[in-house]
Protein backbone atom coordinates (compact mmCIF):
# COMPACT_ATOMS: atom_id res chain seq x y z
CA UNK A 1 20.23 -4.76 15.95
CA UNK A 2 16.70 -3.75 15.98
CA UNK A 3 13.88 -6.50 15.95
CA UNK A 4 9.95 -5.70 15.67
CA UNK A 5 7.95 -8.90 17.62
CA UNK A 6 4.51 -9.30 19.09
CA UNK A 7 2.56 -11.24 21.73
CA UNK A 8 0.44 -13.49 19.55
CA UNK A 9 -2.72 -13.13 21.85
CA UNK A 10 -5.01 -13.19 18.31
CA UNK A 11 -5.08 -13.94 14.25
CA UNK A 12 -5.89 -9.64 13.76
CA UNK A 13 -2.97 -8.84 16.29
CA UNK A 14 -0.53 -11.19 14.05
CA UNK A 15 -1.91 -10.01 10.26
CA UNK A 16 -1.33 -6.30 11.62
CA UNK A 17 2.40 -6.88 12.59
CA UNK A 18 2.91 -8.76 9.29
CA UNK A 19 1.69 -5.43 7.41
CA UNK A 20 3.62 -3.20 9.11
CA UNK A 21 6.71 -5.34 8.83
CA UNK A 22 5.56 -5.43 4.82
CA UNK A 23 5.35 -2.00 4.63
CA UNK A 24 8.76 -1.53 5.52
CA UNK A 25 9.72 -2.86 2.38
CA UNK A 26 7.87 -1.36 -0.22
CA UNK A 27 9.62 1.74 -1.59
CA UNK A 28 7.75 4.51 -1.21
CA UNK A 29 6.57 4.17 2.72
CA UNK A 30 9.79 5.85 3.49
CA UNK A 31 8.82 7.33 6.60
CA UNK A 32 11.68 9.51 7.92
CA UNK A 33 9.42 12.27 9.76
CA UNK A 34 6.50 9.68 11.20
CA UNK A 35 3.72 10.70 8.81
CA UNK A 36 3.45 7.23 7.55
CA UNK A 37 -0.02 6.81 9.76
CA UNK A 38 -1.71 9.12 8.39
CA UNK A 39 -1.37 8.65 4.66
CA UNK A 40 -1.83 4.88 5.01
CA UNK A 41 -5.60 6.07 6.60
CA UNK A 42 -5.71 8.52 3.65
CA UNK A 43 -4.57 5.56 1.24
CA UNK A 44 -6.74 2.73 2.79
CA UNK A 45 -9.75 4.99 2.67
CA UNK A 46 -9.68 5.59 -0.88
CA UNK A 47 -7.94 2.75 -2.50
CA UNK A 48 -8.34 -0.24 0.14
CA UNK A 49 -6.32 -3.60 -0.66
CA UNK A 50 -3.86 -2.21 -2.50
CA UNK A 51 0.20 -1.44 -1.62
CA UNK A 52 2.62 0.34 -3.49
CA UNK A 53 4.25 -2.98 -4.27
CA UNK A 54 1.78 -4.38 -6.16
CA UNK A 55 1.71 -4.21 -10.49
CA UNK A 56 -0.91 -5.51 -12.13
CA UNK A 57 -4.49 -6.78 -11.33
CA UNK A 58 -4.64 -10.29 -12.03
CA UNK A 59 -2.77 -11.21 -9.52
CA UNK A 60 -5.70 -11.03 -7.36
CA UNK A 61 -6.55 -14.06 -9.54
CA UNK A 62 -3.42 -15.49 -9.76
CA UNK A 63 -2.76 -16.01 -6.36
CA UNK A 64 -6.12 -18.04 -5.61
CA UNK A 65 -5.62 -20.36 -8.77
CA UNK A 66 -2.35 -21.42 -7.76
CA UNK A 67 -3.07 -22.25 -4.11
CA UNK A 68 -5.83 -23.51 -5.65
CA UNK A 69 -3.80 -26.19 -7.22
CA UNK A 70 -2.33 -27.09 -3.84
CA UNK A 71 -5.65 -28.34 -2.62
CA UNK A 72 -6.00 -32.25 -1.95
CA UNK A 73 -2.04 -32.32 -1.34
CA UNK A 74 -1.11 -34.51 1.93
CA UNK A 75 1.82 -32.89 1.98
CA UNK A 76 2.92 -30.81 5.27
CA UNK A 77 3.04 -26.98 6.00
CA UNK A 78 6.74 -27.19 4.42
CA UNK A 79 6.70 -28.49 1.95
CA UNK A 80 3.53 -27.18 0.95
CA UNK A 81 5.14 -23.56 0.93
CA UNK A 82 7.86 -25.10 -1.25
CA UNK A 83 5.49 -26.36 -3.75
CA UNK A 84 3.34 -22.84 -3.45
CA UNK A 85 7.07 -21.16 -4.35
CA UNK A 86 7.61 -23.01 -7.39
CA UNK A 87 4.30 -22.42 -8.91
CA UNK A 88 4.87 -18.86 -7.91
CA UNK A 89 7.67 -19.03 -10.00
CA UNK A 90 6.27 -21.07 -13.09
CA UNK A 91 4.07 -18.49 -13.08
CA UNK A 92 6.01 -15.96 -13.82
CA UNK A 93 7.80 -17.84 -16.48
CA UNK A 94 4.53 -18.41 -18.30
CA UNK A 95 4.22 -14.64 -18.09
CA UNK A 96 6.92 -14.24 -19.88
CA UNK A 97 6.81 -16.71 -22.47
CA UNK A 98 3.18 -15.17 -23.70
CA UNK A 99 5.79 -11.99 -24.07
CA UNK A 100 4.55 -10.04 -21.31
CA UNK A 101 6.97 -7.78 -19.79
CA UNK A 102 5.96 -5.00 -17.48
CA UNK A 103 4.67 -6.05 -14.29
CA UNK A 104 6.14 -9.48 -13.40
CA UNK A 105 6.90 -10.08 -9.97
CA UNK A 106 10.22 -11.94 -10.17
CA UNK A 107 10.91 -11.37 -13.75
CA UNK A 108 14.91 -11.27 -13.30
CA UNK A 109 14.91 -12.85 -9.48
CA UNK A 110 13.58 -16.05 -11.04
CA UNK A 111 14.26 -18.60 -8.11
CA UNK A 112 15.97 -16.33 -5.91
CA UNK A 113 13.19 -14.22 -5.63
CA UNK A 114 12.52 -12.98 -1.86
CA UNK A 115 9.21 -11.41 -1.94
CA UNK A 116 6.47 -13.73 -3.41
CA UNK A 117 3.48 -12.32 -5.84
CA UNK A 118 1.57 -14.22 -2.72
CA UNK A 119 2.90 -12.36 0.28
CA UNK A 120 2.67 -8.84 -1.79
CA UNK A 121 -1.66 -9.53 -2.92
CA UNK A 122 -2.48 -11.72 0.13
CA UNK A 123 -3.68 -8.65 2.69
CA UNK A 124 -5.70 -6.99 -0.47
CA UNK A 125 -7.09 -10.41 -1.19
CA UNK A 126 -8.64 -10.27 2.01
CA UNK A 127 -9.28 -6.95 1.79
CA UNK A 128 -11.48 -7.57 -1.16
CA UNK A 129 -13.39 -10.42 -0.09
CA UNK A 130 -11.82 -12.85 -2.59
CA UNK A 131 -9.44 -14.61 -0.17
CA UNK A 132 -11.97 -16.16 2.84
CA UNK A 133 -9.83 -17.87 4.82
CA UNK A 134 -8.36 -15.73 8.16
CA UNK A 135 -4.69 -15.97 8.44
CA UNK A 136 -1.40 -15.88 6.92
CA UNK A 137 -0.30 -18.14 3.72
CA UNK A 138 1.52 -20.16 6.36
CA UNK A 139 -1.54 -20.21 8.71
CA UNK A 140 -2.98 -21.92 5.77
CA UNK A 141 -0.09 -24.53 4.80
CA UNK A 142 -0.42 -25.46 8.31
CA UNK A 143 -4.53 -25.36 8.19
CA UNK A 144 -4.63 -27.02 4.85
CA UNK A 145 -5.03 -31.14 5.76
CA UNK A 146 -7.74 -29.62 8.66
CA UNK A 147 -9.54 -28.00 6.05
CA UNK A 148 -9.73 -31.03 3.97
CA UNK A 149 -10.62 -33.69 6.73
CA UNK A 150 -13.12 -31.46 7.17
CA UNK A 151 -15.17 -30.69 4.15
CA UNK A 152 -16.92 -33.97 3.85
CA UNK A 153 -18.44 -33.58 7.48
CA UNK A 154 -19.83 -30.20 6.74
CA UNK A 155 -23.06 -31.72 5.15
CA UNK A 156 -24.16 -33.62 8.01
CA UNK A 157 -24.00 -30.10 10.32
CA UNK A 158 -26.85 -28.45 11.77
CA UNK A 159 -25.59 -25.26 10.37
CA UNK A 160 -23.69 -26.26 6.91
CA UNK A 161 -23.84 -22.61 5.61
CA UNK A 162 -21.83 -21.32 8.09
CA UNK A 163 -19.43 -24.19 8.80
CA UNK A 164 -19.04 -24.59 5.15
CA UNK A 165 -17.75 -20.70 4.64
CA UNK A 166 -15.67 -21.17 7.70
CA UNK A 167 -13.99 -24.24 6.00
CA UNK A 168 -13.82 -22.20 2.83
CA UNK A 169 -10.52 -20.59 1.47
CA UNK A 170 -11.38 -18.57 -1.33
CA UNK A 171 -14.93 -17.03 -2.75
CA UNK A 172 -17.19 -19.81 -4.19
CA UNK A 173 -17.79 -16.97 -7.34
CA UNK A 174 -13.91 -17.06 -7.92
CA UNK A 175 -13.76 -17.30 -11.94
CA UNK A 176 -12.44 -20.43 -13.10
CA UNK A 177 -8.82 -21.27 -13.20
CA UNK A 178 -7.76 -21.44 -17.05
CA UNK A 179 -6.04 -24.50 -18.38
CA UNK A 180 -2.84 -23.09 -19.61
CA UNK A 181 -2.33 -21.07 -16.42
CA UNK A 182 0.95 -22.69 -16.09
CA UNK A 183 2.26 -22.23 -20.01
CA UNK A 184 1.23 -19.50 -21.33
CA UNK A 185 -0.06 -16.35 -19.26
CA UNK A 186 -1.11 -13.22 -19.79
CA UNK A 187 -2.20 -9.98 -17.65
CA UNK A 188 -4.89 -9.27 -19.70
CA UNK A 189 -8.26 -9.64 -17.81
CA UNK A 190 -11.59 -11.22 -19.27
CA UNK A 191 -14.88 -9.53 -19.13
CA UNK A 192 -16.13 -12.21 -16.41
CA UNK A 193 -12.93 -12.04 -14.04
CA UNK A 194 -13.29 -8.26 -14.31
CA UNK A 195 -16.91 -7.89 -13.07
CA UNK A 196 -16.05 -10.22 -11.01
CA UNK A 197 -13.42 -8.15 -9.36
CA UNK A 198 -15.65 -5.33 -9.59
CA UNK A 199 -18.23 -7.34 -7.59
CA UNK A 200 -15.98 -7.79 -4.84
CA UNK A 201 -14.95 -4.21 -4.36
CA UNK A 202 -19.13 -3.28 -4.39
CA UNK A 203 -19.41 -6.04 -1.80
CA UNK A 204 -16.50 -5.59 0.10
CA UNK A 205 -15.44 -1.98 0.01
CA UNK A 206 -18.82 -0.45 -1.04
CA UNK A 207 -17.79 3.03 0.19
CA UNK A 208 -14.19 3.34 -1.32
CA UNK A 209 -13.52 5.29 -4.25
CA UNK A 210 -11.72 2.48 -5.86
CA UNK A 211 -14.95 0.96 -5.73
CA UNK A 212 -16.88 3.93 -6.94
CA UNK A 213 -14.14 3.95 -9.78
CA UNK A 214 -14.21 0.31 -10.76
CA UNK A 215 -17.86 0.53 -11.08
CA UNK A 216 -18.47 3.64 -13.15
CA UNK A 217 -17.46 4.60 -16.61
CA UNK A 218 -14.32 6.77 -15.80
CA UNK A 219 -11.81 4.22 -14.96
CA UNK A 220 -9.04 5.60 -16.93
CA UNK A 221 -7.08 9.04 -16.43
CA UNK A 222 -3.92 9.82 -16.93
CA UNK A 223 -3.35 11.99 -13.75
CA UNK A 224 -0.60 12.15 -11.55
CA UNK A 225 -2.77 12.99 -8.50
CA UNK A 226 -6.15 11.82 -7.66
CA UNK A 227 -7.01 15.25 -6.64
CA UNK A 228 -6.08 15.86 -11.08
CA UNK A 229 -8.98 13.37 -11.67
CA UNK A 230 -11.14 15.01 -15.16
CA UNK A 231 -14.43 13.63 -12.96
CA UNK A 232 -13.29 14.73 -9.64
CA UNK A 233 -16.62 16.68 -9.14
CA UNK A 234 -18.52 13.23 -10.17
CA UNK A 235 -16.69 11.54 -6.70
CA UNK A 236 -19.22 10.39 -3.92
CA UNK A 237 -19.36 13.62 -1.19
CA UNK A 238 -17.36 11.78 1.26
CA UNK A 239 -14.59 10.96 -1.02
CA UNK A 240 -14.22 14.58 -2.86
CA UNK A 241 -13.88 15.63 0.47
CA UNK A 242 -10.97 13.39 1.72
CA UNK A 243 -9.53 14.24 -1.96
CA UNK A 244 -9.14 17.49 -0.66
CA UNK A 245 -7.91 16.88 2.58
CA UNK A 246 -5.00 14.49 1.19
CA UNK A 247 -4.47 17.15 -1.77
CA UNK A 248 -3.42 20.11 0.89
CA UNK A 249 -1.74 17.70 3.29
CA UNK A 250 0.61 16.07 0.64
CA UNK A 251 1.39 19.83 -0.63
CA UNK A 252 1.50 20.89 3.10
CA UNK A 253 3.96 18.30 4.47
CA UNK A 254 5.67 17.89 0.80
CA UNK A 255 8.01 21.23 2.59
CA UNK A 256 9.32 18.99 5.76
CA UNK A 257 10.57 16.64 3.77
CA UNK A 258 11.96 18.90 1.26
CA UNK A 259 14.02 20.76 3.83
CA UNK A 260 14.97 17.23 5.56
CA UNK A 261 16.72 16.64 2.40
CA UNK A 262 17.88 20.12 2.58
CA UNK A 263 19.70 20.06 5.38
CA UNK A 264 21.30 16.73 5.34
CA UNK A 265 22.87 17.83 2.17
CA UNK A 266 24.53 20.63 4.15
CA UNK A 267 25.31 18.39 6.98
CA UNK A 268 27.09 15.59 4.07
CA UNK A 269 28.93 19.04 2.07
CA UNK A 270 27.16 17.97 -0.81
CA UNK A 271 27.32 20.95 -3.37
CA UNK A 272 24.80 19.21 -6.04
CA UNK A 273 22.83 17.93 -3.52
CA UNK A 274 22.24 21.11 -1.94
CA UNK A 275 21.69 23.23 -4.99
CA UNK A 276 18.74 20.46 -6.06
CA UNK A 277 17.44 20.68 -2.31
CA UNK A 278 17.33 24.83 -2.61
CA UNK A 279 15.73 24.93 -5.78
CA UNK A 280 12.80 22.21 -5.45
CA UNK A 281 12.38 23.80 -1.81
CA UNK A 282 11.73 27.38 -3.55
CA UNK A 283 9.36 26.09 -6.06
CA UNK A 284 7.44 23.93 -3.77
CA UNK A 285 6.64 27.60 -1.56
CA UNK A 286 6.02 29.37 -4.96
CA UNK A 287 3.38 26.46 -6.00
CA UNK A 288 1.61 26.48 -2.59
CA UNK A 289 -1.97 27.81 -2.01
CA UNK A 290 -1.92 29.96 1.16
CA UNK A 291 -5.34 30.93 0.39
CA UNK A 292 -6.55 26.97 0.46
CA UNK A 293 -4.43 26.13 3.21
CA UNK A 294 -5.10 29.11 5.33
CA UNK A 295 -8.73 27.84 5.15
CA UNK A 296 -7.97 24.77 5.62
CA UNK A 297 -9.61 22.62 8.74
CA UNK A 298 -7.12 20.11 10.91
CA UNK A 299 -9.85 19.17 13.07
CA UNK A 300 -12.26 18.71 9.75
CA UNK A 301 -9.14 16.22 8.17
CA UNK A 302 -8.08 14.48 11.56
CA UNK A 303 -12.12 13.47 11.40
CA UNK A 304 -12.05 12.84 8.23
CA UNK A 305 -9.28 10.09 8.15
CA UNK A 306 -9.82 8.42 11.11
CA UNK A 307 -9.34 4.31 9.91
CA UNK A 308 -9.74 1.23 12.15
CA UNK A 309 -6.24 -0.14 11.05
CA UNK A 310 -4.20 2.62 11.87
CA UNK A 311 -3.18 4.73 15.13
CA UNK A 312 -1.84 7.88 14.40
CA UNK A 313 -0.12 9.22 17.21
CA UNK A 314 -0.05 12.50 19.39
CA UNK A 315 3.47 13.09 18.45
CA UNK A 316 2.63 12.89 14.35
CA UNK A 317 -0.24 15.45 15.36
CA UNK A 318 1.92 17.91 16.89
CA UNK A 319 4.13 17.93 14.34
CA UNK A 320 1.90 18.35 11.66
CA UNK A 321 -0.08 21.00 13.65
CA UNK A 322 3.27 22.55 14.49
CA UNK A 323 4.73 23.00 10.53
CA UNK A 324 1.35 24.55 9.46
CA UNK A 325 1.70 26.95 11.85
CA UNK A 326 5.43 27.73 10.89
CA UNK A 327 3.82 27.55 7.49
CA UNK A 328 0.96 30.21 7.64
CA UNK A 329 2.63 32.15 9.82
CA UNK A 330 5.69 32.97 7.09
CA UNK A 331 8.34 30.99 9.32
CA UNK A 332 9.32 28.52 7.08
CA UNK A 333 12.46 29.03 5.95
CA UNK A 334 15.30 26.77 4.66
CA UNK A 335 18.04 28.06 7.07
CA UNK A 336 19.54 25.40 9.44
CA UNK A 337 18.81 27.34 12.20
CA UNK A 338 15.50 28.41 11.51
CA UNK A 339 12.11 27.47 14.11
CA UNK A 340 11.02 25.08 11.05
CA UNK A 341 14.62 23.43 10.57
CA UNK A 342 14.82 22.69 14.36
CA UNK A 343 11.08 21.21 14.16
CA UNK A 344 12.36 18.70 11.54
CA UNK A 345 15.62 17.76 13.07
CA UNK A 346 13.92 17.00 16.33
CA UNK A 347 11.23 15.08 14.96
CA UNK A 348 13.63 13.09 13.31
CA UNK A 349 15.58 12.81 16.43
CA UNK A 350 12.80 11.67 17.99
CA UNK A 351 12.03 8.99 15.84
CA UNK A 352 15.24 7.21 15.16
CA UNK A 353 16.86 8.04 18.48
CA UNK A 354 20.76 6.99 17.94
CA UNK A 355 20.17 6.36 14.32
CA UNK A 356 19.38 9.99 13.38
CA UNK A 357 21.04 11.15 10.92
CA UNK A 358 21.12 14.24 12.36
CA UNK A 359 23.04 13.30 15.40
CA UNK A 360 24.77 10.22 14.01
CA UNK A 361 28.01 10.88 11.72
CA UNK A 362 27.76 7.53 10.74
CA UNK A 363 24.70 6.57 9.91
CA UNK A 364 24.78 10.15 8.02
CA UNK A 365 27.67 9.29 5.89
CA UNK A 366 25.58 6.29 4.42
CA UNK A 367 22.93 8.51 3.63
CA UNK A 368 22.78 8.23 -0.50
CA UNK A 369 20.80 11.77 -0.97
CA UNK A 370 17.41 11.46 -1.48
CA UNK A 371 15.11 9.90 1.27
CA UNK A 372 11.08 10.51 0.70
CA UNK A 373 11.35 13.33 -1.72
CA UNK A 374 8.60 13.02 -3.27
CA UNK A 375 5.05 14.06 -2.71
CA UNK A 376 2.41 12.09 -0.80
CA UNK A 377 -0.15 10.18 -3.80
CA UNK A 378 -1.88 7.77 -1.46
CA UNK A 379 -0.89 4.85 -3.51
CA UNK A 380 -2.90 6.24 -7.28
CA UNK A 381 -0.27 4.96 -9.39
CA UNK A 382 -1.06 1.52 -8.10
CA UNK A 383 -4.96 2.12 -8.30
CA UNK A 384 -4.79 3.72 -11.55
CA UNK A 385 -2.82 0.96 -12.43
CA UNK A 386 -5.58 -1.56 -11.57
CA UNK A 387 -8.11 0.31 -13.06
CA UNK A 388 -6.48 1.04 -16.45
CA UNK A 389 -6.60 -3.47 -16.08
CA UNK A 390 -10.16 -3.27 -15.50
CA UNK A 391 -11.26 -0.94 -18.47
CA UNK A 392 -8.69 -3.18 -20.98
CA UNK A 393 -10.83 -6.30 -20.31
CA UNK A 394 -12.03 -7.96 -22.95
């Protein structure tokens, strides 16, 4: 059985190895040829805070005003995670008795549900300067009594500013919690919580285009890529560019997958599969522009996404490099023994080892047909989502 762990030498080690261990659930950071690096840099660039689990926007007010609530409690680290749970829950309840429907967290779990609205918002509430305090939701169960000794000695410091926003958990400019949190719920966002949200992107993430978006009067477009956006030309210089650089890569590396698919289809005998496989792979080379990617830079884009959280390793580069080579020189075919289908199998092989489908019967036979078929968006759907919340505020 495989097992991810870490030496916890530091609270930034630990939060890192919970988000990659996070990321392994969400459903579209299926990563089956390693390129999951690099469009999380693309992703975090442009639309920081935000996962491809996450629905709608309040949350990022929910969460505080509910832990919130736990504030004051003498209760342990235990049972304070208990008591968070159940509020988690009532919460969604009074979501759904104000008859909202789309974009509950838990909706039909209910009690059972494993992956709290907390654990999926708490990295982005850090991310946007709303959440203050450090570590992990159970960092802060443990924390909690600390924090509250505390707070009546931070007066009496030499230096109360600063000890006081150490001790703090959330922003002091957090909007206040409404009464009826608890009863009656809804995702729709007031004017005040949703400058306040867009005050915390212009603080926090001054230089992202989610933050360029919030802020200006073109939240909304319905666009299935950002590189689609109606204002594109109206982005900020840096972020048109990386735009660009995600639009060719996605279109680029949109093939390997393709033909991953492809050829596991052969490999499982699977006469519909492979007759989807062959036709999306043909359309995606009849859609591609040589021209643009001919011209296209990899030193220019490995610059350009180069992100503090994220390592993107020499073997990911070679690979890329490798494919657009195949790629502009003609040589990528969908035959299984072509140079580009042996440069997918062995990256593969590479990265799963004895669970490659490729050299594993087994572990091919559970294969259900489709596995990252879909091209790279750098999590848009969940930004547009957030946006189309900010511009329905009222």
């Amino acid at each position: 059985m495989s097992s991810l762990a870490w030496i916890d030498f530091d609270e930034a080690e630990r939060q890192r190895a919970q988000r990659i261990m996070a990321l392994f659930q969400e459903r579209e950071t299926r990563d089956e040829l390693g390129l999951g690096g690099i469009r999380d840099s693309i992703a975090d660039h442009l639309f920081p805070g935000t996962s491809t689990i996450q629905t709608r926007l309040r949350y990022m007010l929910f969460i505080p005003w509910l832990f919130q609530m736990l504030e004051g409690s003498s209760a342990g680290a235990d049972q304070l995670a208990r008591e968070a749970r159940a509020l988690e829950n009532r919460l969604a309840n009074a979501l759904k008795a104000s008859g909202e429907s789309n974009g509950i967290i838990g909706r039909d779990a209910g009690a059972d549900l494993q992956r709290l609205p907390s654990s999926v918002y708490w990295a982005g509430l850090g991310t946007w300067g709303i959440r203050l305090f450090p570590g992990s939701t159970d960092n802060l169960f443990s924390s909690m009594r600390h924090l509250q000794r505390a707070r009546p000695r931070v007066r009496e410091s030499e230096d109360s500013a600063s000890e006081a926003q150490a001790l703090q958990i959330w922003t002091p400019t957090l909007p206040r919690r409404p009464t009826d949190l608890l009863d009656l719920t809804q995702f729709k966002l007031s004017l005040d919580e949703a400058q306040f949200i867009i005050d915390r992107l212009i603080a926090h993430q001054p230089h992202s285009l989610l933050a360029f978006l919030a802020r200006s009067g073109s939240r909304q477009a319905e666009c299935d890529n950002i590189w689609e956006h109606p204002h594109l030309a109206d982005f900020p210089d840096d972020a048109r560019t990386l735009v660009s650089h995600g639009a060719i890569f996605s279109s680029v590396m949109h093939g390997a997958s393709l033909l991953y698919n492809l050829l596991l289809s052969r490999l499982r005998d699977r006469a519909e599969w492979i007759e989807k496989y062959e036709m999306r792979f043909a359309e995606w080379q009849s859609s591609l522009d040589m021209a643009a990617i001919r011209a296209w830079s990899l030193d220019a884009f490995w610059a350009a996404i180069v992100h503090p959280a994220h390592s993107i390793r020499p073997a990911a580069k070679r690979f890329v490099t490798e494919w657009l080579g195949l790629l502009t020189a003609g040589s990528v075919l969908d035959g299984a023994l072509t140079p580009a289908a042996r440069l997918v199998q062995d990256r593969e092989r590479h990265l799963k080892t004895n669970q490659s489908r490729f050299a594993n019967r087994a572990v091919r036979d559970r294969w259900t047909g489709a596995s990252g078929v879909e091209p790279l968006t750098f999590r848009w759907a969940q930004a547009k989502s957030h946006l189309r919340d900010l511009a329905s505020a009222e």
